[in-house]
C-alpha atoms as a PDB file:
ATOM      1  CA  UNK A   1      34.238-158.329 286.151  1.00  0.00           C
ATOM      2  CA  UNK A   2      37.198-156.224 287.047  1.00  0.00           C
ATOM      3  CA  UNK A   3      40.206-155.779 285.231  1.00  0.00           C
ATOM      4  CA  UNK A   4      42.048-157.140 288.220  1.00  0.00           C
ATOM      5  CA  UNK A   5      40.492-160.551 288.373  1.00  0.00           C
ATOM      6  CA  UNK A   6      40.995-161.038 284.677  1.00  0.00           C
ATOM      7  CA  UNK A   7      44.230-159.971 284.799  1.00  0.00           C
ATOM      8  CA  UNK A   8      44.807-162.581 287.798  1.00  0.00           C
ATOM      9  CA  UNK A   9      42.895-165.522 285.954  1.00  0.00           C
ATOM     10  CA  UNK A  10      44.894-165.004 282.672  1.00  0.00           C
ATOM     11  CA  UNK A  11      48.127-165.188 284.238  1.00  0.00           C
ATOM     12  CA  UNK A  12      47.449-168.182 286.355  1.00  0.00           C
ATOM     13  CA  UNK A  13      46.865-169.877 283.294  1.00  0.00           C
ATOM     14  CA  UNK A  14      45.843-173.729 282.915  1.00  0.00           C
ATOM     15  CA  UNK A  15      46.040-176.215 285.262  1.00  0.00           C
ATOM     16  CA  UNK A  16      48.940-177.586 283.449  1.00  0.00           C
ATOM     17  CA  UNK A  17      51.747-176.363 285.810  1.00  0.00           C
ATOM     18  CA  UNK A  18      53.994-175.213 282.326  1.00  0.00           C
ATOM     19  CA  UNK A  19      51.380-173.827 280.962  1.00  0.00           C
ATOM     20  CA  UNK A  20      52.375-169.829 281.633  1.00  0.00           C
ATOM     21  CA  UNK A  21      55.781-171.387 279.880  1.00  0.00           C
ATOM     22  CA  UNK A  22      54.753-172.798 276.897  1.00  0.00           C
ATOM     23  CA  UNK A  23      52.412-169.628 276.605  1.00  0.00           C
ATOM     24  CA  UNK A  24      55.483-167.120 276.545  1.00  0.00           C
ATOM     25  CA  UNK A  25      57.086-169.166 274.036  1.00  0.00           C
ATOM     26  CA  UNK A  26      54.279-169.160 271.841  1.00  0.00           C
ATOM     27  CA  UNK A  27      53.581-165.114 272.092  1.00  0.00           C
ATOM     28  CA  UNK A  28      57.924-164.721 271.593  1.00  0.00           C
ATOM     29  CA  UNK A  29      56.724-166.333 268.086  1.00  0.00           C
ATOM     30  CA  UNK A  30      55.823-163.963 265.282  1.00  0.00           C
ATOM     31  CA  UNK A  31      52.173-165.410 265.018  1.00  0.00           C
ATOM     32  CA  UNK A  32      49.112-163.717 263.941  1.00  0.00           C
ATOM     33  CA  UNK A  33      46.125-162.740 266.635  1.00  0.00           C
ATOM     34  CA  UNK A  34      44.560-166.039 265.196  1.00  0.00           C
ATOM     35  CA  UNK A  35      47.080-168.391 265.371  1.00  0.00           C
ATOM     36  CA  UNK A  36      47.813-167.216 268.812  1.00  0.00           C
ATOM     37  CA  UNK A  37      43.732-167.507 270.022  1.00  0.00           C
ATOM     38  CA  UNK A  38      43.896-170.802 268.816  1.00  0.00           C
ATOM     39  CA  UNK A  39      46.661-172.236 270.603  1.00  0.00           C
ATOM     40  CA  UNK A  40      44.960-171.013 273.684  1.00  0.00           C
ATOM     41  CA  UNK A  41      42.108-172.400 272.604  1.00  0.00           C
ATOM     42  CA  UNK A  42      43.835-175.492 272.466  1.00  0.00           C
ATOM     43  CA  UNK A  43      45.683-175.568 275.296  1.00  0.00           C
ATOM     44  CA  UNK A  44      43.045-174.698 277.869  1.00  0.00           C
ATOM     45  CA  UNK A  45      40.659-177.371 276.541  1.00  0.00           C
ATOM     46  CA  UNK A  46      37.882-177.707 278.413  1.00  0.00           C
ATOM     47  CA  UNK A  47      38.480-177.112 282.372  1.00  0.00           C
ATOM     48  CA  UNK A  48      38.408-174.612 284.876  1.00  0.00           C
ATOM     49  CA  UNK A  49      39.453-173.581 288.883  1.00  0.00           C
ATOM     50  CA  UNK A  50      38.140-171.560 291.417  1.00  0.00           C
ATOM     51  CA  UNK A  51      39.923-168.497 293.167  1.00  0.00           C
ATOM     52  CA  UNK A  52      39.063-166.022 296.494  1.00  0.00           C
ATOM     53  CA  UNK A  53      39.451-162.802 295.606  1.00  0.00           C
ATOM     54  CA  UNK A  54      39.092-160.004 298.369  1.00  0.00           C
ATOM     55  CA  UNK A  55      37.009-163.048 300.388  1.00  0.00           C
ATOM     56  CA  UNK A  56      34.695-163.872 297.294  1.00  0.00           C
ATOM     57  CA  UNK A  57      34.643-166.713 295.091  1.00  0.00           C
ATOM     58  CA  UNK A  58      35.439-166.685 291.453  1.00  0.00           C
ATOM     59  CA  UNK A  59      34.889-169.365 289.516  1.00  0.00           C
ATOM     60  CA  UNK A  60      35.922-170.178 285.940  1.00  0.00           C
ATOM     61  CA  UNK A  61      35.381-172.391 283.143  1.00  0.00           C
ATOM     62  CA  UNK A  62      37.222-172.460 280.056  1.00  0.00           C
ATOM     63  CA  UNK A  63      35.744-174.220 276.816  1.00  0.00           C
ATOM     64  CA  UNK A  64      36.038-173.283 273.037  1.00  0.00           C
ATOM     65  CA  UNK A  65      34.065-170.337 273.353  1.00  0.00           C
ATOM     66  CA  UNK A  66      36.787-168.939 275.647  1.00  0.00           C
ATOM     67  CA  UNK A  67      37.146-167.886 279.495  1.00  0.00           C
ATOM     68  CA  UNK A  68      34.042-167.353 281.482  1.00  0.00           C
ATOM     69  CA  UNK A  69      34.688-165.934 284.817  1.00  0.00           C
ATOM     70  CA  UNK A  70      31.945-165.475 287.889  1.00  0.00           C
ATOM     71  CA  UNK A  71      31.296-165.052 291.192  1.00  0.00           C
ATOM     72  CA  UNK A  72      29.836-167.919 292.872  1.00  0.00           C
ATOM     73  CA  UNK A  73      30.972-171.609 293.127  1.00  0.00           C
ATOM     74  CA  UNK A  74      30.413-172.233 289.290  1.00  0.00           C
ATOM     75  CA  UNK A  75      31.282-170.315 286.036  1.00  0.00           C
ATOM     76  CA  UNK A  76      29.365-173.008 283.844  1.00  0.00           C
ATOM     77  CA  UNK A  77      26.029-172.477 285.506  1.00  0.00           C
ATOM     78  CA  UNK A  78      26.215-169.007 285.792  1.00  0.00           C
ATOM     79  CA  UNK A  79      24.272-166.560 283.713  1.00  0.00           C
ATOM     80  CA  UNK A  80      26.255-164.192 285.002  1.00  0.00           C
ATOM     81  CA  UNK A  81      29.720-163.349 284.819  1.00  0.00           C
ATOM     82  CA  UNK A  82      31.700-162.525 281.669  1.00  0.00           C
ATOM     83  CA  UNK A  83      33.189-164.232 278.846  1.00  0.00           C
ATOM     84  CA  UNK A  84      36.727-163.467 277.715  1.00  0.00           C
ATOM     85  CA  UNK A  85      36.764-165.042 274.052  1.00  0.00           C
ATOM     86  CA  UNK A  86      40.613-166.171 272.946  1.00  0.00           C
ATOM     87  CA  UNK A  87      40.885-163.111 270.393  1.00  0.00           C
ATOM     88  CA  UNK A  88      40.302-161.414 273.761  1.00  0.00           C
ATOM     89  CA  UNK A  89      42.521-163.567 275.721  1.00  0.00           C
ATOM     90  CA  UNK A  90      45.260-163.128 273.394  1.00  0.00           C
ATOM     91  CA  UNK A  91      45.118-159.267 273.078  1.00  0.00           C
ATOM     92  CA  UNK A  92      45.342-159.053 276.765  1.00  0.00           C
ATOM     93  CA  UNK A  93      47.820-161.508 277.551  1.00  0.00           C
ATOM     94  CA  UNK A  94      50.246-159.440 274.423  1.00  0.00           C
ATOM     95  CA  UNK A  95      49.321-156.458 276.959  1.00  0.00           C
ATOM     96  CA  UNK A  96      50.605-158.651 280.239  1.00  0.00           C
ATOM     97  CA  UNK A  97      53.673-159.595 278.800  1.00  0.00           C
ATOM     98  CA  UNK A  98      54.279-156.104 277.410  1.00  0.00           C
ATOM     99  CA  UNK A  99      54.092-154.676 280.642  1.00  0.00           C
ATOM    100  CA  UNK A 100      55.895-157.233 282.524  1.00  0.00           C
ATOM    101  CA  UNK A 101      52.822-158.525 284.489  1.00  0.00           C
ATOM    102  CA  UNK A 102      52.224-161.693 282.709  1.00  0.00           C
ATOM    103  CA  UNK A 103      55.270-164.181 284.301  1.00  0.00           C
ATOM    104  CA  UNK A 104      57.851-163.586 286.595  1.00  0.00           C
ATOM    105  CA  UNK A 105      60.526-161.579 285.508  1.00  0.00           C
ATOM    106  CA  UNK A 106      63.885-162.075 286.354  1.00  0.00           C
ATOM    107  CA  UNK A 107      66.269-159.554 287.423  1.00  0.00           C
END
């Protein structure tokens, strides 16, 4: 899966509209790489959303194993694809907001 659409998917976040907000808060926090994969893991739950990309579908499902992303209508029934675990998730999200990437910035 490219970097882009990962990038994308991670900083859409949940479905939760406050959910890229309550995500920054958590990763201001001093936290370990853990404690930080767990509260995604716990705020995702179990869900997921489609997207177009470039005039393909992308589907994905998020469950305790983490973020599975694929092309196609359906992440969950997919053997293909990829999984982003939350250790994952969290490394690149620290990345995101490093760079500026992750949420609006104001000016």
């Amino acid at each position: 899966m490219p970097r882009q659409i990962i990038d994308e998917v991670l900083c859409d976040g949940t479905n939760d509209e406050d959910s890229i907000i309550e995500i920054c808060i958590e990763f201001s926090k001093d936290k370990s790489l853990e404690s930080k994969a767990e509260f995604l893991k716990t705020l995702y739950k179990t869900d997921g959303k489609g997207f177009i990309f470039d005039g393909n579908k992308v589907s994905v499902w998020w469950n305790d194993d983490g973020i599975k992303i694929a092309y196609g209508d359906s992440a969950v029934t997919s053997n293909l694809g990829e999984l982003i675990t939350w250790e994952k998730a969290d490394s690149r999200i620290k990345e995101l907001l490093e760079l500026g990437r992750y949420a609006p910035q104001e000016t």
